[in-house]
N, C-alpha and C. Protein backbone atom coordinates (compact mmCIF):
# COMPACT_ATOMS: atom_id res chain seq x y z
N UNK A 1 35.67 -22.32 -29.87
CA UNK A 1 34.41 -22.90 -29.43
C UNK A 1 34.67 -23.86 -28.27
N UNK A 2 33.97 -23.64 -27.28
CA UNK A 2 33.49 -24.75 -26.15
C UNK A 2 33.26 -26.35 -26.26
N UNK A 3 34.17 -26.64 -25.73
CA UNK A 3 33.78 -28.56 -25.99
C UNK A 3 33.15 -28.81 -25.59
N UNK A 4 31.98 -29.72 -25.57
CA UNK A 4 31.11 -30.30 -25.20
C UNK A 4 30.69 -30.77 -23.45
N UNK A 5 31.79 -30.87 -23.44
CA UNK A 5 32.16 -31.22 -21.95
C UNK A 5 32.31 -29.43 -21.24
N UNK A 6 33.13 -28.70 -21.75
CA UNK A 6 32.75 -27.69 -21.30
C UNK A 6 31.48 -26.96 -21.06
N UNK A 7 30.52 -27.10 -21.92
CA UNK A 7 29.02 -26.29 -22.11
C UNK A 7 28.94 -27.04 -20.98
N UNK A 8 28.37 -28.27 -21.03
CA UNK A 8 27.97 -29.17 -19.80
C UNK A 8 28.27 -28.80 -18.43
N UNK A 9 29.31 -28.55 -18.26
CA UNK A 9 29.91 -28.15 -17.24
C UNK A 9 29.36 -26.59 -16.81
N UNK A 10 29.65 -26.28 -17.99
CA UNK A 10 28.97 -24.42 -17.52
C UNK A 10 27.66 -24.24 -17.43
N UNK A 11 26.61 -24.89 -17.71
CA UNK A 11 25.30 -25.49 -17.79
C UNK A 11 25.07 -26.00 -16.01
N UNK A 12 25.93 -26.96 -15.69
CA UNK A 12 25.66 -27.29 -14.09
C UNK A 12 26.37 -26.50 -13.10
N UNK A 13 27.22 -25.29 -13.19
CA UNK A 13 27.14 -23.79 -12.81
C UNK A 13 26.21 -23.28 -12.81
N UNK A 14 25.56 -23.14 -13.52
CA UNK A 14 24.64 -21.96 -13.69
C UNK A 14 23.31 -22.60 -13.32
N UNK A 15 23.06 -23.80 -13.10
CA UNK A 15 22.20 -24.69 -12.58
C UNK A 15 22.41 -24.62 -10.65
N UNK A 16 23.17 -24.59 -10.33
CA UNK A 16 23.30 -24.47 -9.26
C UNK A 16 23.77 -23.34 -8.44
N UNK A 17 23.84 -22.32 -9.35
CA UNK A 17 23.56 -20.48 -9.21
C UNK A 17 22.02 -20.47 -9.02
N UNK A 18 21.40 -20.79 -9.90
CA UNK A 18 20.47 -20.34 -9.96
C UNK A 18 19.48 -21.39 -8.26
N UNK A 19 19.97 -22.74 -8.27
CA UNK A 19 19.29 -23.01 -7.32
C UNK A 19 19.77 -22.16 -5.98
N UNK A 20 20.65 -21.65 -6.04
CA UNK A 20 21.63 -21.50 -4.75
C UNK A 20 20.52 -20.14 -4.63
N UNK A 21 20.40 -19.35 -5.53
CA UNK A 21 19.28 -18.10 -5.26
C UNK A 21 18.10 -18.32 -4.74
N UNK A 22 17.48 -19.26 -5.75
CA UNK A 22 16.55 -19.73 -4.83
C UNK A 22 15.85 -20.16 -3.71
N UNK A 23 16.85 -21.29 -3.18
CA UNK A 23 17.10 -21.40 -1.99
C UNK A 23 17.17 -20.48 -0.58
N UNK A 24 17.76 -19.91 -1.10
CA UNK A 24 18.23 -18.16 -0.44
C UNK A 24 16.83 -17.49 -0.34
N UNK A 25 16.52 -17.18 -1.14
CA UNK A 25 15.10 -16.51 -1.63
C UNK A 25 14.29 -17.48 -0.87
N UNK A 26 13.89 -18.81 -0.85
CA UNK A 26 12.82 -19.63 -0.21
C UNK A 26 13.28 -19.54 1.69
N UNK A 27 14.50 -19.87 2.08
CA UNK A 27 14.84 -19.92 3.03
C UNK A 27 14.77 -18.48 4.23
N UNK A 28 14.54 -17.34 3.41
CA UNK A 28 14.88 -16.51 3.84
C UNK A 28 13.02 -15.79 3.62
N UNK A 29 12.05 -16.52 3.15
CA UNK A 29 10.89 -16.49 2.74
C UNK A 29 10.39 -14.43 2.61
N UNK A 30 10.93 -14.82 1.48
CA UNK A 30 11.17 -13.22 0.75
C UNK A 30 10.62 -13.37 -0.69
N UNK A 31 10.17 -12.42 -1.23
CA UNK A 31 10.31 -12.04 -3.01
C UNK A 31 11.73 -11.86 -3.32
N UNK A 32 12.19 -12.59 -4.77
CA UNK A 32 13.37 -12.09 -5.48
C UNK A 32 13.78 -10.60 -5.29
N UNK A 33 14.88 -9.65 -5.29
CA UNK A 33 15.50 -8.67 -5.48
C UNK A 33 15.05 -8.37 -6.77
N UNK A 34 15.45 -7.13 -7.08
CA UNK A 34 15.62 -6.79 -8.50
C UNK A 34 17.03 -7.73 -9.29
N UNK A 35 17.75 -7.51 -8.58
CA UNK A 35 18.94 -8.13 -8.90
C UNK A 35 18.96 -10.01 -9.30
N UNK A 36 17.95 -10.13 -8.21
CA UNK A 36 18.04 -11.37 -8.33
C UNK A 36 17.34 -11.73 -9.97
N UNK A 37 16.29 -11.05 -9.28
CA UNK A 37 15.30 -11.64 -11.05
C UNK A 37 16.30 -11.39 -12.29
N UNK A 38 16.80 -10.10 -11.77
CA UNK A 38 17.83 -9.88 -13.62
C UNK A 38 18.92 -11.09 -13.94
N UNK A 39 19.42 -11.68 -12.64
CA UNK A 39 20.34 -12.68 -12.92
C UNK A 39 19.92 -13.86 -12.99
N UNK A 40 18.70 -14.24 -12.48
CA UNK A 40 17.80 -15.76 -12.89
C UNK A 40 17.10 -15.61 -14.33
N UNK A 41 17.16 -14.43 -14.77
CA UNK A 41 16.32 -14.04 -15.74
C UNK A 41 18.11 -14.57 -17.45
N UNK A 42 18.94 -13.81 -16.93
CA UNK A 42 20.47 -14.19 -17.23
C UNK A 42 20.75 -15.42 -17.43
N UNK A 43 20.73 -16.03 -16.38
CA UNK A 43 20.92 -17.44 -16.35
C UNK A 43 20.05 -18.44 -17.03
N UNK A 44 18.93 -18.08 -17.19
CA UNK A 44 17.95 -18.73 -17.74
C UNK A 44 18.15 -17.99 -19.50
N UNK A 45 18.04 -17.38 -19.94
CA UNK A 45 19.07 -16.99 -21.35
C UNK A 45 20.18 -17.92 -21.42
N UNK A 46 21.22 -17.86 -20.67
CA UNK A 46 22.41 -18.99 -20.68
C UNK A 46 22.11 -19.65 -21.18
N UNK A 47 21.11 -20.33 -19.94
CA UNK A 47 21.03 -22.09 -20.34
C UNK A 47 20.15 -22.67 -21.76
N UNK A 48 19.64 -21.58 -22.10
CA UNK A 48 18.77 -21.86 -23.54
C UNK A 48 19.75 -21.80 -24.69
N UNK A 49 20.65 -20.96 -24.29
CA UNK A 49 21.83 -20.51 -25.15
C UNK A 49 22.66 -21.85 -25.55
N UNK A 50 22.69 -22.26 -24.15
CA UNK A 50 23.92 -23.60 -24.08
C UNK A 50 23.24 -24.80 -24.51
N UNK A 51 22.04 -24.96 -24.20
CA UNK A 51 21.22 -25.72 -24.61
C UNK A 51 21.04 -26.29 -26.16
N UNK A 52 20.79 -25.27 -26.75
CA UNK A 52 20.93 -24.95 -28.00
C UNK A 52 22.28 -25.41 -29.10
N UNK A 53 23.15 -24.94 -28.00
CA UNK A 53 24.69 -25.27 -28.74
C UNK A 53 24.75 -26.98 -28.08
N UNK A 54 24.50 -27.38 -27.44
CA UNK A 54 24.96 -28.67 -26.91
C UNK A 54 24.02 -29.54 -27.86
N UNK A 55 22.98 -29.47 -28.02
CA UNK A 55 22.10 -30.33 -29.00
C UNK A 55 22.89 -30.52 -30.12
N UNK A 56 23.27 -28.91 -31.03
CA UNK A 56 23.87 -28.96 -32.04
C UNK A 56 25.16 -29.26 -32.13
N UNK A 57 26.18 -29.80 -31.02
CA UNK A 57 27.86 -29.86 -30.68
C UNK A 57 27.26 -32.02 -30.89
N UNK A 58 26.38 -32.06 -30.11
CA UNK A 58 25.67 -33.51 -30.18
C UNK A 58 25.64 -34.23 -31.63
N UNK A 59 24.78 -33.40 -32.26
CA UNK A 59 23.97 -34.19 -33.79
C UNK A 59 25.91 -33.76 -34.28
N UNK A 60 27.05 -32.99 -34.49
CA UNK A 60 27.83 -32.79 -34.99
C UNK A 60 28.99 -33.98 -34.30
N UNK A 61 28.52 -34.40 -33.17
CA UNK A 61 29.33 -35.83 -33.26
C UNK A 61 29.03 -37.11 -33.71
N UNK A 62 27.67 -37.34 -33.92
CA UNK A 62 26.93 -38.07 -34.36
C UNK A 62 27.59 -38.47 -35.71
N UNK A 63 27.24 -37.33 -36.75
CA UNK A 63 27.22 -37.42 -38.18
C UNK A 63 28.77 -37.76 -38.10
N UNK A 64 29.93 -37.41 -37.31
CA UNK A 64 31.94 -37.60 -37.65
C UNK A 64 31.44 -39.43 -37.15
């Protein structure tokens, strides 16, 4: 399992993937790719994922 510090870390990756698309996408004043949406769509799964585990990695340092 992922330390805490790790999720976090992989959480502000994927935070700044996803802005970096965006950006791209706004700058370049276009609609998302297919590609793009499947991987903002990805990333956004991630971060609910990690989200999820970091709350619960949280309340499990709490209670030690």
């Amino acid at each position: 399992m992922k330390t805490l510090q790790e999720m976090r870390d992989e959480q502000g990756r994927l935070v700044e993937e996803r802005n970096s698309i965006l950006n791209t996408i706004q700058a370049e004043q276009r609609k998302a790719t297919d590609d793009e949406n499947k991987r903002l769509a990805e990333i956004a799964h991630k971060r609910a994922v990690l989200e999820s585990d970091i709350q619960l990695a949280e309340e499990r340092n709490k209670v030690q």
